[in-house]
C-alpha atoms as a PDB file:
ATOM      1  CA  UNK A   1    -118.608  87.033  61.750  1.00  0.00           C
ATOM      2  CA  UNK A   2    -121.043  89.726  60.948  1.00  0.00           C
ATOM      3  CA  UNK A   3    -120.306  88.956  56.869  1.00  0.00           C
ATOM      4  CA  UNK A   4    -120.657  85.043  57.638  1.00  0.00           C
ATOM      5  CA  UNK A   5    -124.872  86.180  59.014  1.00  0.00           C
ATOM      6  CA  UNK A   6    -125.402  88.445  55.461  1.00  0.00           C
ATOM      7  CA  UNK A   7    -124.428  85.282  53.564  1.00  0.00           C
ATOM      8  CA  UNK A   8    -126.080  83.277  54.878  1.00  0.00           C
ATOM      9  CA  UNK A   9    -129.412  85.241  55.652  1.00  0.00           C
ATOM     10  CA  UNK A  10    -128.833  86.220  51.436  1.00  0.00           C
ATOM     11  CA  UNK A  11    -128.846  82.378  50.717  1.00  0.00           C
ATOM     12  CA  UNK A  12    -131.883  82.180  52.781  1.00  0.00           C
ATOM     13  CA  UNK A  13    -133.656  84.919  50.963  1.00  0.00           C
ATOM     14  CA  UNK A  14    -132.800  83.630  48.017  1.00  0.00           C
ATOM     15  CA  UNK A  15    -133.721  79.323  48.504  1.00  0.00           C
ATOM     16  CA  UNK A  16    -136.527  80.467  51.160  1.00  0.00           C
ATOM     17  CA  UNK A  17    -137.888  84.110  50.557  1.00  0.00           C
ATOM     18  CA  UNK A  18    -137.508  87.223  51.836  1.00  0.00           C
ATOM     19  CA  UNK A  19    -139.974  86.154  55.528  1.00  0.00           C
ATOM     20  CA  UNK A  20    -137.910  83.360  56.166  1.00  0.00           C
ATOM     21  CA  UNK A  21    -134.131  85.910  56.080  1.00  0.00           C
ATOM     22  CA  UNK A  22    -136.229  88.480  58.198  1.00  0.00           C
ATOM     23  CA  UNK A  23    -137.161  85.593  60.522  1.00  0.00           C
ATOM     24  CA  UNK A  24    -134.014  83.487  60.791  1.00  0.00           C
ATOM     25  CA  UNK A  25    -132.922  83.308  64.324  1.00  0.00           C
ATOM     26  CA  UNK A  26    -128.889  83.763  64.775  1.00  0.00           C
ATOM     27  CA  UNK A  27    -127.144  80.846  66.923  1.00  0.00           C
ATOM     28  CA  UNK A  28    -123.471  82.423  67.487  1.00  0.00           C
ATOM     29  CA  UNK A  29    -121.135  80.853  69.886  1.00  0.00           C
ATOM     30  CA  UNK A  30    -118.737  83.462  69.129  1.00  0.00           C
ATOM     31  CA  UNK A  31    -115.046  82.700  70.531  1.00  0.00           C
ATOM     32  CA  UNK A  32    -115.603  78.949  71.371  1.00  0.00           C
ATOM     33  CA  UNK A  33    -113.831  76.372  69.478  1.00  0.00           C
ATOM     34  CA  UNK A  34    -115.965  74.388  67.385  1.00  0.00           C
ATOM     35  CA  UNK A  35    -114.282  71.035  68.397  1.00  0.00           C
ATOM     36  CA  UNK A  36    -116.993  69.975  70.675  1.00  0.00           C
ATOM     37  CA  UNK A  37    -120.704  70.425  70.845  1.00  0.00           C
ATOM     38  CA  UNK A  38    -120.931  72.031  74.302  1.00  0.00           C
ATOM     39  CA  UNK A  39    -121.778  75.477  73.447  1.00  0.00           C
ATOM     40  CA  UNK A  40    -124.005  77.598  74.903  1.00  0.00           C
ATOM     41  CA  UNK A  41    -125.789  78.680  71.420  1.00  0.00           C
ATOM     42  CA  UNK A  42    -125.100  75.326  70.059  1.00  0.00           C
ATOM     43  CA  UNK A  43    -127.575  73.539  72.630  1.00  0.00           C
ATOM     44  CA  UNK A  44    -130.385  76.388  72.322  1.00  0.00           C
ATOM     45  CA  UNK A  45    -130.354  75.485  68.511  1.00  0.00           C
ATOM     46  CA  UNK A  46    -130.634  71.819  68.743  1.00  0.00           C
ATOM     47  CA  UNK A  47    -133.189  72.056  71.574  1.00  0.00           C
ATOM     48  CA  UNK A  48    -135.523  74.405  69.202  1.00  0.00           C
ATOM     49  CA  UNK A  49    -134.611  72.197  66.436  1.00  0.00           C
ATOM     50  CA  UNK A  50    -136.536  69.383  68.184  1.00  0.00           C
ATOM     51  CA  UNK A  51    -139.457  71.216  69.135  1.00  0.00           C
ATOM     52  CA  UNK A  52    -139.434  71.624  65.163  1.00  0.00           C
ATOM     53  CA  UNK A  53    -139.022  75.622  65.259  1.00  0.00           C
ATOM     54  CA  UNK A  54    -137.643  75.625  61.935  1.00  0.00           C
ATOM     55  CA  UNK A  55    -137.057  73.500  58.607  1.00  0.00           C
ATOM     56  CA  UNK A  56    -133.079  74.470  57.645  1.00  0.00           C
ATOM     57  CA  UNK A  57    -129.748  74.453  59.385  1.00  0.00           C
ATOM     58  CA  UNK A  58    -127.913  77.076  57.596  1.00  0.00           C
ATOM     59  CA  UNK A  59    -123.783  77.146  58.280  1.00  0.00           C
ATOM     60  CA  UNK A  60    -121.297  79.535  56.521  1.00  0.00           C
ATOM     61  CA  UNK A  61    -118.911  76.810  56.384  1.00  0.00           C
ATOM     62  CA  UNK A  62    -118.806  73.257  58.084  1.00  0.00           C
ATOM     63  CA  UNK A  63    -116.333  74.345  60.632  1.00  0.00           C
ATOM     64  CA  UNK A  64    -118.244  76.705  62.267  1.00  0.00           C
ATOM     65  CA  UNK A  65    -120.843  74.239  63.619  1.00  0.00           C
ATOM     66  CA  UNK A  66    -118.254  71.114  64.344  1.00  0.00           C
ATOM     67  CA  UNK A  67    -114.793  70.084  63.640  1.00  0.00           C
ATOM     68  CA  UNK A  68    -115.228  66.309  64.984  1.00  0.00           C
ATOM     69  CA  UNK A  69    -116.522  63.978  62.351  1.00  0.00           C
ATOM     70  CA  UNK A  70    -117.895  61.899  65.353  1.00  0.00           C
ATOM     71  CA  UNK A  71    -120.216  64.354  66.434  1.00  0.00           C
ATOM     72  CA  UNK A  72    -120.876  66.152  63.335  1.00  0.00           C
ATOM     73  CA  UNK A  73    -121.796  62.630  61.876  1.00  0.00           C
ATOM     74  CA  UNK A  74    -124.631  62.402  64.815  1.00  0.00           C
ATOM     75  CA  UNK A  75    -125.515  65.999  64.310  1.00  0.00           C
ATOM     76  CA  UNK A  76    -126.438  65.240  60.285  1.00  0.00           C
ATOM     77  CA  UNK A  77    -128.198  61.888  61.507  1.00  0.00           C
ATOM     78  CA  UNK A  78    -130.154  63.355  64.261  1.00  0.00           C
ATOM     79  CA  UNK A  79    -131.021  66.802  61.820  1.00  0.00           C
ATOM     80  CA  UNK A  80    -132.486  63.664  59.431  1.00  0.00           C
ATOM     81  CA  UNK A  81    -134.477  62.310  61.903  1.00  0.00           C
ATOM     82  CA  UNK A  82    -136.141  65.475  62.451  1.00  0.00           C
ATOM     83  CA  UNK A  83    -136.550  66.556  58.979  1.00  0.00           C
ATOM     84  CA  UNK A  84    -134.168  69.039  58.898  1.00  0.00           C
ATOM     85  CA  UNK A  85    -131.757  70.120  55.734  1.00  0.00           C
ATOM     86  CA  UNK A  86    -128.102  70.730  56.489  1.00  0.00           C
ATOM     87  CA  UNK A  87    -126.625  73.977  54.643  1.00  0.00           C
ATOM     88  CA  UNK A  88    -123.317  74.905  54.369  1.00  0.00           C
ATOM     89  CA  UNK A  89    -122.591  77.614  51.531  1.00  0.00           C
ATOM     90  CA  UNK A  90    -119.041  77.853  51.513  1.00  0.00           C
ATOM     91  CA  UNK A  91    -118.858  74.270  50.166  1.00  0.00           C
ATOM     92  CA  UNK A  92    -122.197  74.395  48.562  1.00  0.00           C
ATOM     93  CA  UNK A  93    -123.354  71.333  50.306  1.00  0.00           C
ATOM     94  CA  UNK A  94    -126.942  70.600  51.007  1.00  0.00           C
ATOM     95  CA  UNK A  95    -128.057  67.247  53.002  1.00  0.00           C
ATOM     96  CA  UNK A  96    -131.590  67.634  51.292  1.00  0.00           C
ATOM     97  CA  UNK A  97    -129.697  65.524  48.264  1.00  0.00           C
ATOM     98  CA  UNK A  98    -127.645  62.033  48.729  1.00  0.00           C
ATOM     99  CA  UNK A  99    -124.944  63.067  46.942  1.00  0.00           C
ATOM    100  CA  UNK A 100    -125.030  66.415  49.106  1.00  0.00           C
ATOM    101  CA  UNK A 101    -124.821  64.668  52.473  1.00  0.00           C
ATOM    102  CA  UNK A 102    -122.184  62.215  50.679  1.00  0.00           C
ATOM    103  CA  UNK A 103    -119.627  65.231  49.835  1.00  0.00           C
ATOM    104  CA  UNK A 104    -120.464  66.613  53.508  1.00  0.00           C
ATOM    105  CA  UNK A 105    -119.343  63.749  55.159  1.00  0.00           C
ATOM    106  CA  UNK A 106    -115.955  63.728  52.858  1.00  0.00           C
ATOM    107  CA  UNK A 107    -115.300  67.341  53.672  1.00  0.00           C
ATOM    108  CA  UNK A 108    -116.234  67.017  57.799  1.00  0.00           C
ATOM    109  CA  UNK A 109    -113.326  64.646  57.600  1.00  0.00           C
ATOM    110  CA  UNK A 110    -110.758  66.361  55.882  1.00  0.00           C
ATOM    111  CA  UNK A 111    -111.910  69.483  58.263  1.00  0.00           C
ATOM    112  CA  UNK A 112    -111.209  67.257  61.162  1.00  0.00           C
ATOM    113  CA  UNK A 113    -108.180  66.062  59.618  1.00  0.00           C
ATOM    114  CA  UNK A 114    -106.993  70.188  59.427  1.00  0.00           C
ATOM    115  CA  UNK A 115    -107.878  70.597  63.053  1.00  0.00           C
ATOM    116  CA  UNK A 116    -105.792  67.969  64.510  1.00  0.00           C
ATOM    117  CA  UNK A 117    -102.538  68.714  61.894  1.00  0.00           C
ATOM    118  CA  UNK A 118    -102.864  72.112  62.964  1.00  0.00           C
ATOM    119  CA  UNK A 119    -102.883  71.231  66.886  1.00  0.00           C
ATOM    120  CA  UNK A 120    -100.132  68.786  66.441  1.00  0.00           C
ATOM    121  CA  UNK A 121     -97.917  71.428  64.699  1.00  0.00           C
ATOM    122  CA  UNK A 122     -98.288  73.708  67.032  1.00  0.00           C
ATOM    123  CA  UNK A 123     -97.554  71.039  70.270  1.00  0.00           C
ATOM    124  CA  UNK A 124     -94.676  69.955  68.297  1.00  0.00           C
ATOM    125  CA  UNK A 125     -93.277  73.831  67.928  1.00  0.00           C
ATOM    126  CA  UNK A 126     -93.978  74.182  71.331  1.00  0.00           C
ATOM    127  CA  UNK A 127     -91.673  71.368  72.670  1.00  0.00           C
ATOM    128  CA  UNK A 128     -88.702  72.311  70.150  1.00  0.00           C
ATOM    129  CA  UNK A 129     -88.459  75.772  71.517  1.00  0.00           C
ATOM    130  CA  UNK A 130     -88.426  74.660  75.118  1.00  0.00           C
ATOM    131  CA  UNK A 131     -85.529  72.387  74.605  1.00  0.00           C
ATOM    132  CA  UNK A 132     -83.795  75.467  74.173  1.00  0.00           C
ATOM    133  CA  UNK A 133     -84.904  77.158  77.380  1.00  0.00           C
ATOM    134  CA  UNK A 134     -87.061  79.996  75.634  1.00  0.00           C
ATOM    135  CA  UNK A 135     -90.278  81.015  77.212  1.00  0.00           C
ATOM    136  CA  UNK A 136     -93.180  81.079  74.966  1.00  0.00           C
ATOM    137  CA  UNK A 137     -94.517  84.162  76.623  1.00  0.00           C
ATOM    138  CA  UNK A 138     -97.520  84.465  79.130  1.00  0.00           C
ATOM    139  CA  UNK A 139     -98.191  85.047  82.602  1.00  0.00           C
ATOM    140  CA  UNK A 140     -94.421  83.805  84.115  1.00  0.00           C
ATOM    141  CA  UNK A 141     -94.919  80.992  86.524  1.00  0.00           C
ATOM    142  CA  UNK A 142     -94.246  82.161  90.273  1.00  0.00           C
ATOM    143  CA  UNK A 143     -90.593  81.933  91.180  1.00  0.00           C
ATOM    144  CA  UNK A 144     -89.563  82.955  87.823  1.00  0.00           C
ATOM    145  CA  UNK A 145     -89.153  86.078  85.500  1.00  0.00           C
ATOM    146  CA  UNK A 146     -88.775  86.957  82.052  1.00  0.00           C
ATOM    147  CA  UNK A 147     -85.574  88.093  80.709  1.00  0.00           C
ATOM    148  CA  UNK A 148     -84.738  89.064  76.895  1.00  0.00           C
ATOM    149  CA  UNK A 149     -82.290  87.519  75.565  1.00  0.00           C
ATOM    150  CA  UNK A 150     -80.299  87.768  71.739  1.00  0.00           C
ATOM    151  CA  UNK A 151     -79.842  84.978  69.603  1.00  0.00           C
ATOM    152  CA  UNK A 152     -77.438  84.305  66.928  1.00  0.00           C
ATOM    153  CA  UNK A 153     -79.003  82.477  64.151  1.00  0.00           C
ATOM    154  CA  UNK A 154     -77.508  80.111  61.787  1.00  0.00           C
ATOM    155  CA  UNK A 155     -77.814  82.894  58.599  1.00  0.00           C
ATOM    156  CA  UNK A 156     -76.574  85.581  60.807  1.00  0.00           C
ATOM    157  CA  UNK A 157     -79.310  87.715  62.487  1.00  0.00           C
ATOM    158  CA  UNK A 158     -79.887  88.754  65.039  1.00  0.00           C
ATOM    159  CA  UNK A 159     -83.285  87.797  67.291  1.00  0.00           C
ATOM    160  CA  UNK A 160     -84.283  88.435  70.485  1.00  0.00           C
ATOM    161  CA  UNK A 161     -86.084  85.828  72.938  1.00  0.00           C
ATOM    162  CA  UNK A 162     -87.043  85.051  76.359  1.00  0.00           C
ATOM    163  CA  UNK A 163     -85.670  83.277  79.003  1.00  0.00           C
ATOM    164  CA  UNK A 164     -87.066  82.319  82.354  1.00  0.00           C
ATOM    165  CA  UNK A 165     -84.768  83.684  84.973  1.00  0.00           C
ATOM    166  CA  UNK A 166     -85.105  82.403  88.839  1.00  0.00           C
ATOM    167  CA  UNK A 167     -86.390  84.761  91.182  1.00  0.00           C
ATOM    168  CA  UNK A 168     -84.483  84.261  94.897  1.00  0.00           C
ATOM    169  CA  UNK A 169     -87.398  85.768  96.763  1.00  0.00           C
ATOM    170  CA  UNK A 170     -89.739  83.773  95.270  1.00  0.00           C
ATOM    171  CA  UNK A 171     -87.825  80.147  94.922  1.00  0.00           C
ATOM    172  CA  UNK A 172     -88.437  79.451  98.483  1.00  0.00           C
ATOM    173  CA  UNK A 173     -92.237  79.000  97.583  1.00  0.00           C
ATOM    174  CA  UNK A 174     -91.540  76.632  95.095  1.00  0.00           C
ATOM    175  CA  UNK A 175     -89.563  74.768  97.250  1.00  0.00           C
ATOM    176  CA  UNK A 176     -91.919  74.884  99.823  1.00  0.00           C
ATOM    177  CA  UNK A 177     -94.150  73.164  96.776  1.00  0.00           C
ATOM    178  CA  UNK A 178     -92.084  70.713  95.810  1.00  0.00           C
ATOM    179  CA  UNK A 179     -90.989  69.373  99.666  1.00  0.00           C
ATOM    180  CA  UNK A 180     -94.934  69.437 100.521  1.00  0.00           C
ATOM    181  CA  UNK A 181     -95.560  67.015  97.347  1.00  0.00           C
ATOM    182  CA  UNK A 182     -92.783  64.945  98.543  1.00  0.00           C
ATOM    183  CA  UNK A 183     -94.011  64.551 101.524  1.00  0.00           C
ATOM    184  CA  UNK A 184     -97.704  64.089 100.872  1.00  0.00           C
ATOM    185  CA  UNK A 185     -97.537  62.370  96.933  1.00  0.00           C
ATOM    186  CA  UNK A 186    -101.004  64.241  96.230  1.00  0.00           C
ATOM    187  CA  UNK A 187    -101.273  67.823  94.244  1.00  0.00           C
ATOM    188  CA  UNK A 188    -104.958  67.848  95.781  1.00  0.00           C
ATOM    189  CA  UNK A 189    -103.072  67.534  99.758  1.00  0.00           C
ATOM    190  CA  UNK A 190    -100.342  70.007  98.446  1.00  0.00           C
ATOM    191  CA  UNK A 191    -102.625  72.642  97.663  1.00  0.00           C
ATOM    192  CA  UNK A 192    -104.759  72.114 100.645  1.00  0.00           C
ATOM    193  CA  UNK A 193    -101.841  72.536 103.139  1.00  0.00           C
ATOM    194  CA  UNK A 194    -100.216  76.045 100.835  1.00  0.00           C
ATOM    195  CA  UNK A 195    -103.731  77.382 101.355  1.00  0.00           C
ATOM    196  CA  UNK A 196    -103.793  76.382 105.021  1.00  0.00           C
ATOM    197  CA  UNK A 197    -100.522  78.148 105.252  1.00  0.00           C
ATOM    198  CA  UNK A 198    -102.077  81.084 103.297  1.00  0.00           C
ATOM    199  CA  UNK A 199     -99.335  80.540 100.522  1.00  0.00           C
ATOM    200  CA  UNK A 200     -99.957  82.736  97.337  1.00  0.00           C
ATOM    201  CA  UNK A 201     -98.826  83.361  93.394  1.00  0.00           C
ATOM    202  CA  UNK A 202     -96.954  86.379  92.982  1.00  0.00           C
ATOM    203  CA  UNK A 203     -99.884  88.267  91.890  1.00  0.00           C
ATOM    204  CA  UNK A 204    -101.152  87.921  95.396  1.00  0.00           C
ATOM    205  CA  UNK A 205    -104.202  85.389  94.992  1.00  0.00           C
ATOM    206  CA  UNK A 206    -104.910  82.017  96.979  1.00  0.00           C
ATOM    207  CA  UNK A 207    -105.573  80.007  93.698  1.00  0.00           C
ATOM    208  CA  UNK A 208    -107.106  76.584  93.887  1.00  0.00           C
ATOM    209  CA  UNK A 209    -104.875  74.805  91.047  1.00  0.00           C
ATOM    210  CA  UNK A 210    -101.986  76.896  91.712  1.00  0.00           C
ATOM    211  CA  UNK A 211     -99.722  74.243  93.123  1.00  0.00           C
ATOM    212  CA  UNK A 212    -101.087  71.927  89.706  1.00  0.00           C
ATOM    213  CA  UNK A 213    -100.404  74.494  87.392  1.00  0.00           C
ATOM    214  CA  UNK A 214     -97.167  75.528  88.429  1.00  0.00           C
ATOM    215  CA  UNK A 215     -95.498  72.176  88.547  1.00  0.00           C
ATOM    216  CA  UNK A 216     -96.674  71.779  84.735  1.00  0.00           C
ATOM    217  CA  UNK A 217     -95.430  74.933  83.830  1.00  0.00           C
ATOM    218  CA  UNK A 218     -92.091  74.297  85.121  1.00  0.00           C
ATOM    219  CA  UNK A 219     -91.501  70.867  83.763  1.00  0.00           C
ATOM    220  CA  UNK A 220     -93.017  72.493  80.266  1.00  0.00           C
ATOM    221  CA  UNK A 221     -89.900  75.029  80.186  1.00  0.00           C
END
């Protein structure tokens, strides 16, 4: 992240001069997914960038300021409206031109277009392996356990993996979970009536959500 700020402060220096890289303020949301707009640094750079507190936008590449071609479309409009350039260096795309904001909308696209092959992939990797029983790995839901396990594979070797294994001590809670939905048809009246009951997770927390996220962990393996 640190090289992504030289570039771009360099590119700066070098289309602006050397007091507008010294001044250039840093918006980082560093860690959050760039596939909405709600970001804490995200929203203190749009709000200066209507009280006009500076002329350029400038982005290592597209992805780091949006991967949703809905909202980065309204981002580039809004930036117009304000009188505001677009820079992304990577792709060497400036919105100052036509034909710059023309290739930026082609590439937003094909970045959304990554995003959501990459997230389907992985959901789709996710649901082969539990058809087998194997546990992706994790916190293990309450009631259950992790075992290793070996594998034989089709060429021959060897692999290990895990498999959740049923905990007796701990099956009478889910139970308990699954004869309180019964009876009341609402997760919200479930968990109400475990935490009445004082009911915890086996790391010994009353967690709101628990009875929620257990019951979609289980059907997931």
């Amino acid at each position: 992240m640190g090289n992504q700020i030289d570039l771009c402060r360099e590119y700066i220096r070098t289309h602006y001069g050397d007091a507008a890289a010294q001044q250039a303020v840093v918006f980082e949301d560093e860690g959050i997914s760039g596939g909405n707009l709600n970001r804490p640094d995200f929203k203190k750079m749009m709000t200066a960038a209507k009280d006009r507190k500076f002329k350029a936008i400038v982005v290592y590449r597209l992805d780091r300021i949006s991967r949703n071609i809905s909202d980065f479309s309204s981002l580039i409009e809004e930036l117009g409206w304000l009188g505001i350039d677009f820079v992304s260096i990577r792709e060497s795309f400036d919105t100052s031109s036509p034909l710059g904001r023309a290739m930026m909308y082609i590439a937003s696209v094909f970045s959304q277009l990554e995003r959501e092959t990459i997230a389907e992939r992985i959901r789709d990797n996710m649901h082969e392996l539990t058809k087998t029983g194997r546990w992706l790995g994790g916190t293990t839901p309450t009631g259950y356990a992790s075992e290793s396990v070996k594998s034989i594979t089709v060429d021959g070797k060897t692999k290990k993996a895990c498999k959740l294994k049923l905990l007796p001590d701990e099956a009478e809670i889910i139970y308990k979970i699954f004869d309180l939905y019964e009876q009341y048809d609402s997760l919200t009246m479930t968990e109400t009536e475990l935490l009445r009951q004082g009911i915890k997770t086996k790391t010994g927390v009353l967690s709101p959500g628990f009875p929620s996220s257990l019951f979609c962990r289980i059907l997931s393996t």
